[in-house]
PDB file of N, CA and C in Angstrom:
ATOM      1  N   UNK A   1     -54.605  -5.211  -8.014  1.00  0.00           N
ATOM      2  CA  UNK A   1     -55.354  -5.395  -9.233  1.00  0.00           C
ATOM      3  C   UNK A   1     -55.129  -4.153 -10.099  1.00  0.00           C
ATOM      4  N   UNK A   2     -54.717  -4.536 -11.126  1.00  0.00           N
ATOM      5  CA  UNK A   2     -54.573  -3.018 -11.933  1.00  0.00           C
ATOM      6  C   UNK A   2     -55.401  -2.965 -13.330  1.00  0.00           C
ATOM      7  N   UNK A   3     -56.152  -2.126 -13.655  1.00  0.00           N
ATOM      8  CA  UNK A   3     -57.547  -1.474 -14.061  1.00  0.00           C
ATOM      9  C   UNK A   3     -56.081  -1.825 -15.667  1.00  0.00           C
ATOM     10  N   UNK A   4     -56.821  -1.471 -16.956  1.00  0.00           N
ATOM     11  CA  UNK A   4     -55.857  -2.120 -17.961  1.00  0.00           C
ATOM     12  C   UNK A   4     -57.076  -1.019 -18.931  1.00  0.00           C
ATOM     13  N   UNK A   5     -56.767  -0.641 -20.116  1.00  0.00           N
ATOM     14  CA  UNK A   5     -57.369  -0.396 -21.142  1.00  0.00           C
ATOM     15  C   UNK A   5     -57.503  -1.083 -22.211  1.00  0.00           C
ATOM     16  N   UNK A   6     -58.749  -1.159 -22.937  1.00  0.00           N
ATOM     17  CA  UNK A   6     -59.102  -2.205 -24.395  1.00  0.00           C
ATOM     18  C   UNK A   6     -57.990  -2.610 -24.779  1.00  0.00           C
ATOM     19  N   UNK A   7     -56.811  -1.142 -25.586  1.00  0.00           N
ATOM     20  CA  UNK A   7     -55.685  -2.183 -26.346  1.00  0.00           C
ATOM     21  C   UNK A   7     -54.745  -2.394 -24.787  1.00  0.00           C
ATOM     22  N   UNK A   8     -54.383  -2.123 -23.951  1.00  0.00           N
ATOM     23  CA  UNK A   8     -53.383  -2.987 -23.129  1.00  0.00           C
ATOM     24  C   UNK A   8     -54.225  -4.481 -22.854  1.00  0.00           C
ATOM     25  N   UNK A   9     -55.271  -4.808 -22.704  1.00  0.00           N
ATOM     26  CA  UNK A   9     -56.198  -5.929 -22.551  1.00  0.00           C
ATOM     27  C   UNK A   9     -55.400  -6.680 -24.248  1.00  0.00           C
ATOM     28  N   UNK A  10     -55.600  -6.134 -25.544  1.00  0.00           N
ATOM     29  CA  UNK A  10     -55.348  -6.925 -26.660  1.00  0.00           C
ATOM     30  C   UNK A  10     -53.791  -7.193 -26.457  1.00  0.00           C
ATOM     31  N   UNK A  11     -52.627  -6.328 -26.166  1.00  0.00           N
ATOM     32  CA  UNK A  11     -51.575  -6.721 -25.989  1.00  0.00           C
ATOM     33  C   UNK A  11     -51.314  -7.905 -25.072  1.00  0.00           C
ATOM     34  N   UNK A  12     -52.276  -7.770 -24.074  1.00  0.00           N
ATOM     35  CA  UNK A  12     -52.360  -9.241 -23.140  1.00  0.00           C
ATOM     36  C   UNK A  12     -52.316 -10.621 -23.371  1.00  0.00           C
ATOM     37  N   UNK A  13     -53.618 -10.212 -24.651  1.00  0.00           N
ATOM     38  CA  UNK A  13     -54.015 -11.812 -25.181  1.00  0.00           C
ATOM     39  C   UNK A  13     -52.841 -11.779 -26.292  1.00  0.00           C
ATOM     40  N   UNK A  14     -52.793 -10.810 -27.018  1.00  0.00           N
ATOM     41  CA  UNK A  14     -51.679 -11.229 -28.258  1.00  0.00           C
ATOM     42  C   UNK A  14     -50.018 -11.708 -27.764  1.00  0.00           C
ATOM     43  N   UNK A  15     -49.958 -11.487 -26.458  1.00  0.00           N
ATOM     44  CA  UNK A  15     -48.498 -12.025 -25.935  1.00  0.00           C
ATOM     45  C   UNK A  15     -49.061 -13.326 -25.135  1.00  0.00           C
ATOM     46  N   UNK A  16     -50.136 -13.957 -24.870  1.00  0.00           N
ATOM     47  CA  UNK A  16     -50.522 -15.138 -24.829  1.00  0.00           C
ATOM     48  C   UNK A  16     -50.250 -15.128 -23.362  1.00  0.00           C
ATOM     49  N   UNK A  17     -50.650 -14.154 -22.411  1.00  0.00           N
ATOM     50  CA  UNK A  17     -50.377 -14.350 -21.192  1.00  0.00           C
ATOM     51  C   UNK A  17     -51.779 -15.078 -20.366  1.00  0.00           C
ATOM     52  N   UNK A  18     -51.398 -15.537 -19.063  1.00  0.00           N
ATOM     53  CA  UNK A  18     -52.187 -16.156 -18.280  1.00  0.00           C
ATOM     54  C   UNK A  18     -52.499 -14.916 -17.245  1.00  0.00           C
ATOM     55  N   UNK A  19     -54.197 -15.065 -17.237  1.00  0.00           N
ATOM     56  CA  UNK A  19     -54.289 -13.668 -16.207  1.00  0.00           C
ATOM     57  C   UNK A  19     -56.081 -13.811 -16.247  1.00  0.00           C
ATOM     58  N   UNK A  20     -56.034 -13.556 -15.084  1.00  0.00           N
ATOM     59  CA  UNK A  20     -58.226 -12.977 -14.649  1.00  0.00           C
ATOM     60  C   UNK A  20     -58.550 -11.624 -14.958  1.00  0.00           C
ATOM     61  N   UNK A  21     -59.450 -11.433 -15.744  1.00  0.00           N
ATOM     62  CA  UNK A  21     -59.360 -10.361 -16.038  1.00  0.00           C
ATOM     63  C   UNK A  21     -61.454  -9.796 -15.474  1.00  0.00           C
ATOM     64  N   UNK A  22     -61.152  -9.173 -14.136  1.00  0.00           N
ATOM     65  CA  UNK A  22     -62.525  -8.607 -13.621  1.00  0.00           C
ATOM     66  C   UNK A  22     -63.013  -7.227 -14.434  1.00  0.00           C
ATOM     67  N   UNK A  23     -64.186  -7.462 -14.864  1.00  0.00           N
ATOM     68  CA  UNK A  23     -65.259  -6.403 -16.054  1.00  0.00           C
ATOM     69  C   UNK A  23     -66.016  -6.140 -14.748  1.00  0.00           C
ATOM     70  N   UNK A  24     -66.130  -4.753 -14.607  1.00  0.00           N
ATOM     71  CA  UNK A  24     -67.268  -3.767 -13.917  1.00  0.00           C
ATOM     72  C   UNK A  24     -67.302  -2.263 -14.440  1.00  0.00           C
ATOM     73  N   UNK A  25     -68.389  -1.841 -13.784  1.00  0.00           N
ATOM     74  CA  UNK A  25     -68.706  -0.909 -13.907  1.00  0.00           C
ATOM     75  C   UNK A  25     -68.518   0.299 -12.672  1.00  0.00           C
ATOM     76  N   UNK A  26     -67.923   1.820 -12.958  1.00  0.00           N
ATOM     77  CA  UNK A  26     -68.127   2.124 -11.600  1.00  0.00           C
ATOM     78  C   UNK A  26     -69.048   2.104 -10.460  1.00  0.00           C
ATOM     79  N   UNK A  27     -70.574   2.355 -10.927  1.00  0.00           N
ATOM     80  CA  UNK A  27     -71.670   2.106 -10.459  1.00  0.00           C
ATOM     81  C   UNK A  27     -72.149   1.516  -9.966  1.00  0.00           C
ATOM     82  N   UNK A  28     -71.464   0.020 -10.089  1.00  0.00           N
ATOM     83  CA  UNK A  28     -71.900  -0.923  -9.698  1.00  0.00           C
ATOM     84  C   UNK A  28     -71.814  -1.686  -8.266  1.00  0.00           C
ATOM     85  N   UNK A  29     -72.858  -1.592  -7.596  1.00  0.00           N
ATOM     86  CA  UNK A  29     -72.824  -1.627  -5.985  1.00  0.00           C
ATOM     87  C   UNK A  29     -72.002  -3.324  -5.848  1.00  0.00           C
ATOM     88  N   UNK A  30     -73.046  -4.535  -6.866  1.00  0.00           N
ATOM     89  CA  UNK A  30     -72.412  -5.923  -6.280  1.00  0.00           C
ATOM     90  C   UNK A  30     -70.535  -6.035  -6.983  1.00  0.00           C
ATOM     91  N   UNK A  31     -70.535  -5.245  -7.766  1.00  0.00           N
ATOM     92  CA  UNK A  31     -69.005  -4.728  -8.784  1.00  0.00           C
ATOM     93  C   UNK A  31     -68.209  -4.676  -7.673  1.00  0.00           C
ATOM     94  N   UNK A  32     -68.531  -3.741  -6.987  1.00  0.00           N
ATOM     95  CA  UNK A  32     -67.759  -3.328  -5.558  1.00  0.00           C
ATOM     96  C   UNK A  32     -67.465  -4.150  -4.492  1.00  0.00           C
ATOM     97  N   UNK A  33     -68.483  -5.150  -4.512  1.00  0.00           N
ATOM     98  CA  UNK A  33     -68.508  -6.108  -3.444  1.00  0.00           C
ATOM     99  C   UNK A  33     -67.045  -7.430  -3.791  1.00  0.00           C
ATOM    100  N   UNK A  34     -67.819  -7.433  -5.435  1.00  0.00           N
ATOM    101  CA  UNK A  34     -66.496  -8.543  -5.441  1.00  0.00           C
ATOM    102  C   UNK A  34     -65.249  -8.358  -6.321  1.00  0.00           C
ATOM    103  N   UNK A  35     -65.011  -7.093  -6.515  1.00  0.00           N
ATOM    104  CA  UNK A  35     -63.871  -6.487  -6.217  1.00  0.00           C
ATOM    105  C   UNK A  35     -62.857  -6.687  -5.300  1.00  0.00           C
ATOM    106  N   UNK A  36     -63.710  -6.444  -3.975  1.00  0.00           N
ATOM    107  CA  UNK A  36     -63.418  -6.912  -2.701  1.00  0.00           C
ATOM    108  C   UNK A  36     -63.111  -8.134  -2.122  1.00  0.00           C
ATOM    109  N   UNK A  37     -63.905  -8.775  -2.434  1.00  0.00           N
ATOM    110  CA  UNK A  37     -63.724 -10.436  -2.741  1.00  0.00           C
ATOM    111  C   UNK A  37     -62.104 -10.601  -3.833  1.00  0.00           C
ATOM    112  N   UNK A  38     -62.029 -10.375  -4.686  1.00  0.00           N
ATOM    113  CA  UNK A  38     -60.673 -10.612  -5.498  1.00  0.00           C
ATOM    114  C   UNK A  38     -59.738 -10.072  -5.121  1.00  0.00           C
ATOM    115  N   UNK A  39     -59.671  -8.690  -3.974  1.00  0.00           N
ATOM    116  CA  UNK A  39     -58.916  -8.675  -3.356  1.00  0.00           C
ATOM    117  C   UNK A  39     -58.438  -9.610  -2.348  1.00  0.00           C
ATOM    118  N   UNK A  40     -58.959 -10.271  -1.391  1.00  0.00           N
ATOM    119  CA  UNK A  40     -58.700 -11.072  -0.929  1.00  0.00           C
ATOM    120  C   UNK A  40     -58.264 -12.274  -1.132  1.00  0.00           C
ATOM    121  N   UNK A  41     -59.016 -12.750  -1.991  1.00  0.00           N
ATOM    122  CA  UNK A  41     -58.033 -13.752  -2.662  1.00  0.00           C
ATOM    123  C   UNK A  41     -56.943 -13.653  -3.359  1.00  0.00           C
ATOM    124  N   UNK A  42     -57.077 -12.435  -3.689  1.00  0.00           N
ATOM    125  CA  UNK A  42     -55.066 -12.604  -5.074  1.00  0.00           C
ATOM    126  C   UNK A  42     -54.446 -12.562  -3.362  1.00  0.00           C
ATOM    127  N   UNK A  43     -54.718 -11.726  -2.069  1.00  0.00           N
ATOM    128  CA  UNK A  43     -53.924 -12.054  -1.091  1.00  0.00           C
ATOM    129  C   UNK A  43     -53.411 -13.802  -0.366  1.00  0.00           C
ATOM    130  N   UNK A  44     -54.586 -14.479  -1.143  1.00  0.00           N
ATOM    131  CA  UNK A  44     -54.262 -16.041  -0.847  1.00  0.00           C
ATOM    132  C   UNK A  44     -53.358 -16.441  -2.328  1.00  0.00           C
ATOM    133  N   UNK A  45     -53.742 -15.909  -2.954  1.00  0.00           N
ATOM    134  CA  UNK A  45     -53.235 -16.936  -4.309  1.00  0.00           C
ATOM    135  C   UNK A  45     -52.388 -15.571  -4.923  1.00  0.00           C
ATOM    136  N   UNK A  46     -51.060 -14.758  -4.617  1.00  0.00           N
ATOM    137  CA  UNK A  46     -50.461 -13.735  -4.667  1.00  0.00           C
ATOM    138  C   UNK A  46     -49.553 -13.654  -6.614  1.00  0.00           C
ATOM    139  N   UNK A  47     -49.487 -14.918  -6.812  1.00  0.00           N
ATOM    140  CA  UNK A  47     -48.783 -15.731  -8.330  1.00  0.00           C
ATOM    141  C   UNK A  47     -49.697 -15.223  -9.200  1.00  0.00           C
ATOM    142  N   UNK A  48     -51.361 -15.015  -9.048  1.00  0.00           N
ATOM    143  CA  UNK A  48     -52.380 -15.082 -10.061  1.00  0.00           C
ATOM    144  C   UNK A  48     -52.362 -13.167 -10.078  1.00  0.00           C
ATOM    145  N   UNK A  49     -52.240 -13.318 -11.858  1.00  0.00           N
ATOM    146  CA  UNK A  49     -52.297 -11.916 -12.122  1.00  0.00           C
ATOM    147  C   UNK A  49     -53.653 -11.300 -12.380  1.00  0.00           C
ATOM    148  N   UNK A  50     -54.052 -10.724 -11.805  1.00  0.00           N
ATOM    149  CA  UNK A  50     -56.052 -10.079 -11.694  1.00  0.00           C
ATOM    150  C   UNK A  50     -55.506  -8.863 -12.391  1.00  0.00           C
ATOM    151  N   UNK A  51     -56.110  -8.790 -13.648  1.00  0.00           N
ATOM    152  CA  UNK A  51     -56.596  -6.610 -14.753  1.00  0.00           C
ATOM    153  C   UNK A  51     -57.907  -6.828 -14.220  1.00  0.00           C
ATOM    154  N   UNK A  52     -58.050  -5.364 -14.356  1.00  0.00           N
ATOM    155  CA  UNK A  52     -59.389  -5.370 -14.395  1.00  0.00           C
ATOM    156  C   UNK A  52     -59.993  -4.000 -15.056  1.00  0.00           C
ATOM    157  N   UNK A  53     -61.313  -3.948 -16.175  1.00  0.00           N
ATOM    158  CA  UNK A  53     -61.215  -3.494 -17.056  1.00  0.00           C
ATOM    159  C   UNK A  53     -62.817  -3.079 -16.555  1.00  0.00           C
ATOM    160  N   UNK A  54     -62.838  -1.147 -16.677  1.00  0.00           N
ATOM    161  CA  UNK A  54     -64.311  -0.805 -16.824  1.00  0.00           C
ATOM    162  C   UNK A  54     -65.024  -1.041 -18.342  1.00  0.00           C
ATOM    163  N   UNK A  55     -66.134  -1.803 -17.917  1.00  0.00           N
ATOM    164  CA  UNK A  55     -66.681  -2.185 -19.700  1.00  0.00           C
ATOM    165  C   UNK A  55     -66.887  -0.773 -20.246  1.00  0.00           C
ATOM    166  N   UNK A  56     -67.174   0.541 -19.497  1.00  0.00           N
ATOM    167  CA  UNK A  56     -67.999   1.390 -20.193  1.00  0.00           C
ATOM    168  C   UNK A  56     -66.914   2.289 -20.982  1.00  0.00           C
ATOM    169  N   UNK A  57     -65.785   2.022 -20.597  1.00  0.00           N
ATOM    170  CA  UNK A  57     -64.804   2.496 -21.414  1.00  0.00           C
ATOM    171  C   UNK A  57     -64.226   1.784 -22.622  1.00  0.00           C
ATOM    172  N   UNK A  58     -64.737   0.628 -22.409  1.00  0.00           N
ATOM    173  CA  UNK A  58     -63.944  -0.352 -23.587  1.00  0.00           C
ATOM    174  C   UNK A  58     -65.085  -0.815 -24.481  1.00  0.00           C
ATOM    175  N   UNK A  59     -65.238   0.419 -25.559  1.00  0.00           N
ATOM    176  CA  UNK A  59     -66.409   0.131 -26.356  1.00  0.00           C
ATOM    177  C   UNK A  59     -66.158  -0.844 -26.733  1.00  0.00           C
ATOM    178  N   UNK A  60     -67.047  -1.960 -27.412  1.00  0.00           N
ATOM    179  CA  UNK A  60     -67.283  -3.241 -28.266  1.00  0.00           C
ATOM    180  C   UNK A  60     -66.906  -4.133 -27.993  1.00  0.00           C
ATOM    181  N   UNK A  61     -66.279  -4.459 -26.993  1.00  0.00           N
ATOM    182  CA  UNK A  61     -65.406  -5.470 -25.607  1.00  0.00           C
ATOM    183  C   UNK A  61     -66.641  -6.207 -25.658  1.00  0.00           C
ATOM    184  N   UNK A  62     -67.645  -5.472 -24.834  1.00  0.00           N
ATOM    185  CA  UNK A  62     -68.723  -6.823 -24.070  1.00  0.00           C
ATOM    186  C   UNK A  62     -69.051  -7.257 -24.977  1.00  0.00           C
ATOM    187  N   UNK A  63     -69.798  -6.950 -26.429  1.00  0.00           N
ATOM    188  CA  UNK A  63     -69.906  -7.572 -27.246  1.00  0.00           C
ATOM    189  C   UNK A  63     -69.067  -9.241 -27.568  1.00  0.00           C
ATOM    190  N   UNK A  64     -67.470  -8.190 -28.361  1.00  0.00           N
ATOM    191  CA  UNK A  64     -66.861  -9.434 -28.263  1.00  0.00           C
ATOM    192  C   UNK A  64     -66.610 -10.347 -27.478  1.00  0.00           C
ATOM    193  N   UNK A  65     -66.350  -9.769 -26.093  1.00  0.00           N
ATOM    194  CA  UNK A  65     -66.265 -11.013 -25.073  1.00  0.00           C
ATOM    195  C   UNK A  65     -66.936 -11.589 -24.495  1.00  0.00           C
ATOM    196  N   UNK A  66     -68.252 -11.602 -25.364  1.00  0.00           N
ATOM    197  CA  UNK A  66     -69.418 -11.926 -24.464  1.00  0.00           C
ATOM    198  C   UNK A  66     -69.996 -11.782 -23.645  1.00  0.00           C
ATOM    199  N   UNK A  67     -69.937 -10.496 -23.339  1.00  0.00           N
ATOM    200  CA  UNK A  67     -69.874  -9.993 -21.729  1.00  0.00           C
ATOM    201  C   UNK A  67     -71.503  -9.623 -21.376  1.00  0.00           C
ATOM    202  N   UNK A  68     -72.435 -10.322 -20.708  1.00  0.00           N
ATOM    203  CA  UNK A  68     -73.867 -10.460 -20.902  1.00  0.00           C
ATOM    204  C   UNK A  68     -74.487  -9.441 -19.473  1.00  0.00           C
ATOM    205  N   UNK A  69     -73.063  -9.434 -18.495  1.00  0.00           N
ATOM    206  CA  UNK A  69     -73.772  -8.441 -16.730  1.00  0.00           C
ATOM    207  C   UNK A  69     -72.486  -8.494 -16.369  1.00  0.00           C
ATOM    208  N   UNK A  70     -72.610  -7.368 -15.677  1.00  0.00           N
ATOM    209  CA  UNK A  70     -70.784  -7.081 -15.416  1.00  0.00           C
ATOM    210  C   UNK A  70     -71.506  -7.447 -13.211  1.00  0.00           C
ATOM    211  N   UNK A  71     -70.722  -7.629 -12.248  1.00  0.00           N
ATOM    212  CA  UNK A  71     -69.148  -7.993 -12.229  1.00  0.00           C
ATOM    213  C   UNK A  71     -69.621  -9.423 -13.348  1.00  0.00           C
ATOM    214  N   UNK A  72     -68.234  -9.582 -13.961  1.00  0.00           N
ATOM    215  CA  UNK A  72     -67.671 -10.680 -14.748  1.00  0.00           C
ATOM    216  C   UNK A  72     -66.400 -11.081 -14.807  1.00  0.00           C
ATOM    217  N   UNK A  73     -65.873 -12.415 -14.720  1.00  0.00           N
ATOM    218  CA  UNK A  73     -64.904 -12.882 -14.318  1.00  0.00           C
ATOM    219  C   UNK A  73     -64.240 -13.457 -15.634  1.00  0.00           C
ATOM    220  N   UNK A  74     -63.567 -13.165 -16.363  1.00  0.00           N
ATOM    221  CA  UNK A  74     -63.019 -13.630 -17.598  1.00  0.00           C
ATOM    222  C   UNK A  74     -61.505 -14.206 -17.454  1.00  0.00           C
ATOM    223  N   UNK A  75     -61.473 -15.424 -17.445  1.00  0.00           N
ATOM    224  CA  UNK A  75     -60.186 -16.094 -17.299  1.00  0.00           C
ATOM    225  C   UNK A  75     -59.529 -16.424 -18.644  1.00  0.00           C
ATOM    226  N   UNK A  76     -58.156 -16.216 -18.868  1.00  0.00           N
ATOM    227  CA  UNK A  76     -57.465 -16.386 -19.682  1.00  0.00           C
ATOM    228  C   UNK A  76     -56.109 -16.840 -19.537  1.00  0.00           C
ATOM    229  N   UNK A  77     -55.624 -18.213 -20.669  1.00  0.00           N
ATOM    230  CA  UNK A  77     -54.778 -18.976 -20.157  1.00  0.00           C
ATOM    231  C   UNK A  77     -53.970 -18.859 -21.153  1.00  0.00           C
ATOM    232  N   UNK A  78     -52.985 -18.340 -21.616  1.00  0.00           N
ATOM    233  CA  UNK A  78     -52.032 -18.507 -22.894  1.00  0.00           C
ATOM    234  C   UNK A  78     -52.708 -17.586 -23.990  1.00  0.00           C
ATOM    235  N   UNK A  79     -53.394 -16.267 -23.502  1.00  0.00           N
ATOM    236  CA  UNK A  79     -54.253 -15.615 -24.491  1.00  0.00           C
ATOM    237  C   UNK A  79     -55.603 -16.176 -25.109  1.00  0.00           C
ATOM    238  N   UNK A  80     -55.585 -17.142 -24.176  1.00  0.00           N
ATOM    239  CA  UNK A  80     -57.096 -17.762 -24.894  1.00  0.00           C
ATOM    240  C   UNK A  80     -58.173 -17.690 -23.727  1.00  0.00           C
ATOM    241  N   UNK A  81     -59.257 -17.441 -24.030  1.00  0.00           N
ATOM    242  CA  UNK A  81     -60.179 -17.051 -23.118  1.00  0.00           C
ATOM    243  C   UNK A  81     -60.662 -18.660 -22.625  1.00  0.00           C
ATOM    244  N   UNK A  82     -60.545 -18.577 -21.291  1.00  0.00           N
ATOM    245  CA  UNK A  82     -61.190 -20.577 -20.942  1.00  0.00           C
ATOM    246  C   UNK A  82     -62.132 -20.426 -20.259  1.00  0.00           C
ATOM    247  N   UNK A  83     -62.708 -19.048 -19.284  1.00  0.00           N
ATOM    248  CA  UNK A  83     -63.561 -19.404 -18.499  1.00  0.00           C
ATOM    249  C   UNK A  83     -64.230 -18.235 -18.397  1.00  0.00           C
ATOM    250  N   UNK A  84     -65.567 -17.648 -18.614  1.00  0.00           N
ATOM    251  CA  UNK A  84     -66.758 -16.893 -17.628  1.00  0.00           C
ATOM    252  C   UNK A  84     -67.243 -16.947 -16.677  1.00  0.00           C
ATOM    253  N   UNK A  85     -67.331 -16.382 -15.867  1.00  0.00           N
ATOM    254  CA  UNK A  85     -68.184 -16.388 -14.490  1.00  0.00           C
ATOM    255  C   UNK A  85     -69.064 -15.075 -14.176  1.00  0.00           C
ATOM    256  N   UNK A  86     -70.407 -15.238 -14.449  1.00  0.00           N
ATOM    257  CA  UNK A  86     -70.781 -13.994 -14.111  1.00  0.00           C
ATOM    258  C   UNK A  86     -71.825 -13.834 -12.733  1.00  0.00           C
ATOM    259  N   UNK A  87     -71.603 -14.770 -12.122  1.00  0.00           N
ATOM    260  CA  UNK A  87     -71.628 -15.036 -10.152  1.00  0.00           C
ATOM    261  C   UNK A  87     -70.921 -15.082  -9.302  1.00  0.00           C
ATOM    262  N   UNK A  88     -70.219 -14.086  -9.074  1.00  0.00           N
ATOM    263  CA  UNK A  88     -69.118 -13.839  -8.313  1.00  0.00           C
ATOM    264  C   UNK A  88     -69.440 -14.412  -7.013  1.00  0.00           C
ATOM    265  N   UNK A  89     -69.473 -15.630  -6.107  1.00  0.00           N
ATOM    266  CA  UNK A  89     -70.206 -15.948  -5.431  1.00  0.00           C
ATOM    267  C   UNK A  89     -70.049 -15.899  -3.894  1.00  0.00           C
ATOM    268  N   UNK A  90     -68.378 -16.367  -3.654  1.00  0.00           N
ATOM    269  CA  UNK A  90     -67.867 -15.981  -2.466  1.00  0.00           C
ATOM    270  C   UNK A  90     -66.470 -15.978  -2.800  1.00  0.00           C
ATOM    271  N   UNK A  91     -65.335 -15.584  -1.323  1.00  0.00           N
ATOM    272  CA  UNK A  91     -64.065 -16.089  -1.459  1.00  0.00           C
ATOM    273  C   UNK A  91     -63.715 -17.368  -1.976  1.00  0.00           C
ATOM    274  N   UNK A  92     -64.310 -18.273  -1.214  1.00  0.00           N
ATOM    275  CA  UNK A  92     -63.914 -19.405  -1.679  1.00  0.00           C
ATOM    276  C   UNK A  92     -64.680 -19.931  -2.904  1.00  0.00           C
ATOM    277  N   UNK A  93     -65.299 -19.166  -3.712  1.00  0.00           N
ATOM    278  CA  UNK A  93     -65.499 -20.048  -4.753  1.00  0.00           C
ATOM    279  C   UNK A  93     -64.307 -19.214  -5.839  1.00  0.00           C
ATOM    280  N   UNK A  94     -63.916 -17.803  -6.007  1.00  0.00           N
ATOM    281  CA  UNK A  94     -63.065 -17.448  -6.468  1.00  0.00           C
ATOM    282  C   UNK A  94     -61.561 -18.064  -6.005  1.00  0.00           C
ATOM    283  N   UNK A  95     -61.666 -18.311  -5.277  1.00  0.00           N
ATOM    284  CA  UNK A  95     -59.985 -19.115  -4.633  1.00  0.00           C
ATOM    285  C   UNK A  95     -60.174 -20.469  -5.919  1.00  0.00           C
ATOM    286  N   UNK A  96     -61.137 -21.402  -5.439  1.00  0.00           N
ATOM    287  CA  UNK A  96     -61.596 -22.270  -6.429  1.00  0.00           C
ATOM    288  C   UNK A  96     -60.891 -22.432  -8.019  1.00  0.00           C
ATOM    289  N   UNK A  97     -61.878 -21.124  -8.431  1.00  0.00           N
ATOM    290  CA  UNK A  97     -61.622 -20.411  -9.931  1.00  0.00           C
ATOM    291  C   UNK A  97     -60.471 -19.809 -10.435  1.00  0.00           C
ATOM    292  N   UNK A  98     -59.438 -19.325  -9.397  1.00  0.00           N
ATOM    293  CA  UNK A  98     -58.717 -19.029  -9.802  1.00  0.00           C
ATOM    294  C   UNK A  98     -57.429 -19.459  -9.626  1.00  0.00           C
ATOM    295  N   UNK A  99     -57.299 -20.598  -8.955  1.00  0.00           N
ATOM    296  CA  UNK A  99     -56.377 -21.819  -8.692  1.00  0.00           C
ATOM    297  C   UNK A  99     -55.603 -21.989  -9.788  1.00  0.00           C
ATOM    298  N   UNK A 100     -56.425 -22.581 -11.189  1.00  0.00           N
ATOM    299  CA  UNK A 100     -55.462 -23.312 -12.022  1.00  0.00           C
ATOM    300  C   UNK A 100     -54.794 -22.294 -12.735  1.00  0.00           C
ATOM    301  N   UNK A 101     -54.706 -20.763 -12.488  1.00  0.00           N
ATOM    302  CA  UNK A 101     -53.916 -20.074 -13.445  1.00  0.00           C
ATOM    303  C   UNK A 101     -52.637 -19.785 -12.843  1.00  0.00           C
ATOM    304  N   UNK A 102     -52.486 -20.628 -11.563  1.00  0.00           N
ATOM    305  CA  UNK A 102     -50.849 -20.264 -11.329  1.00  0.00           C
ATOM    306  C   UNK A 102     -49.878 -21.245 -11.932  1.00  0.00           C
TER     307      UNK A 102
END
């Protein structure tokens, strides 16, 4: 999983790529947990590209992206944002979720 900054995140969407993009915080104890969790799964689903972006560095992000409690799961398909998840719930519901972006 590789951590991405605000504009490498905008170069993402403006080249219209497909990719999960996990919002936390360092602090964040359940952040950590399913972190952990998305590790494991990109090890099942190895095709799906996981950024992952600290909100507290990327001023005005949560705003725009709606970002309401971090961990948050922001899926994006061709640069367009298709999906939120802000219940990171188990492996298998992220295996689930992150199926159709291969």
């Amino acid at each position: 999983m590789q951590e991405i900054s605000a504009a490498e995140l905008h170069d993402c969407i403006k080249k219209e790529q497909s990719f999960a993009l996990f919002v936390f915080t360092p602090m964040c104890g359940t952040c950590k947990l399913a972190e952990r969790m998305l590790e494991v799964t990109s090890e099942a689903l190895p095709a799906i590209v996981i950024k992952k972006l600290n909100i507290n560095v990327a001023h005005g992000l949560a705003e725009q992206l709606m970002i309401t409690s971090v961990p948050a799961l922001l899926l994006f398909q061709k640069g367009e944002l298709v999906a939120r998840h802000f219940a990171i719930q188990s492996v298998a519901f992220l295996y689930e979720v992150l199926k159709p972006l291969v």
